[in-house]
Protein backbone atom coordinates (compact mmCIF):
# COMPACT_ATOMS: atom_id res chain seq x y z
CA UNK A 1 0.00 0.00 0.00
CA UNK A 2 0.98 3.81 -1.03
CA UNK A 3 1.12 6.23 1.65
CA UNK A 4 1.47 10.05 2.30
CA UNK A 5 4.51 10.82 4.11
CA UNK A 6 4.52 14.21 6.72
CA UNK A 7 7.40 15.31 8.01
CA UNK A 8 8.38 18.10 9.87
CA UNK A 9 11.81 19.50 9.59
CA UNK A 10 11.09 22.69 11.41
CA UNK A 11 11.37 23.65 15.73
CA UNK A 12 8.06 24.43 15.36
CA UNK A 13 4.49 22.19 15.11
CA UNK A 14 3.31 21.83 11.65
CA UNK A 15 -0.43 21.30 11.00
CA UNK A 16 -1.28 19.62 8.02
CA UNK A 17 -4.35 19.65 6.24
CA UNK A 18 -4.19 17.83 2.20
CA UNK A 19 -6.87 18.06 -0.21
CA UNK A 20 -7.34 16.25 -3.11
CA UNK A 21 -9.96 18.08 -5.56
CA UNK A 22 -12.77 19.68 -2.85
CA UNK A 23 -12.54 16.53 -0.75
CA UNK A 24 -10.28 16.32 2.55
CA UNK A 25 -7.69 13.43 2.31
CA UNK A 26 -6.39 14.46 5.80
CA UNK A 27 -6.57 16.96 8.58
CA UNK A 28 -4.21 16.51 11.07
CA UNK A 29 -3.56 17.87 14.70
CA UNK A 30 -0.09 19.24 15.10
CA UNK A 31 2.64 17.33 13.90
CA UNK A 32 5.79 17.89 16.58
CA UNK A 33 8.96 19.00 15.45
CA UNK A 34 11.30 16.63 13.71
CA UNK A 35 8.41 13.83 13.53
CA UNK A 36 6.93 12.44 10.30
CA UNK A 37 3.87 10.60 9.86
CA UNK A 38 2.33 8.09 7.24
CA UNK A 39 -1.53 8.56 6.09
CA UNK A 40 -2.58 5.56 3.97
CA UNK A 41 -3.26 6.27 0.48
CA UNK A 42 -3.91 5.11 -3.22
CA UNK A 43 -0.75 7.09 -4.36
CA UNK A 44 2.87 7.86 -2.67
CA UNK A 45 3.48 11.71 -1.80
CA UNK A 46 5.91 12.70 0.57
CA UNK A 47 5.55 16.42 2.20
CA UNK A 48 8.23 18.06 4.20
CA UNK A 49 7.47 21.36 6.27
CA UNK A 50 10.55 23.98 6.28
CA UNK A 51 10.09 26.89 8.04
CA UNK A 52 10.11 30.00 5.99
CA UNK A 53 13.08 32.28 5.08
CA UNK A 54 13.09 35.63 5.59
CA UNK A 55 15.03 38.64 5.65
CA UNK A 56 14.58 40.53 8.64
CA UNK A 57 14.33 44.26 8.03
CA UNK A 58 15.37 46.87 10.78
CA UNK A 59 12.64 49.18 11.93
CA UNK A 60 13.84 52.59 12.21
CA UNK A 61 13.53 54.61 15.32
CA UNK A 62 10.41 56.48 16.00
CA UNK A 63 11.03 60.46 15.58
């Protein structure tokens, strides 16, 4: 059997929730960080969080 593979390479909890077309495949409480989890399914697909990059922009000082 196929499955869907979570996983969760961030420090933070990832929730999940996959569609397929307008119906719900999976919705998922939390998934902790570092943990991956396997939903049964037809097909394989494997998702990995990442937390987001960004460039943190100094706020200047109030005058």
């Amino acid at each position: 059997m196929s499955a869907l593979t979570l996983t969760n390479s961030t420090s933070y909890i990832a929730q999940y929730v996959i569609h397929r077309g307008g119906l719900a495949l999976a919705r998922l409480p939390g998934l902790a960080p570092g943990a991956t989890l396997s939903v049964p399914e037809a097909e394989t697909f494997e998702i990995t969080a990442r937390a987001p990059y960004w460039k943190a922009t100094p706020i200047p000082p109030h005058r």
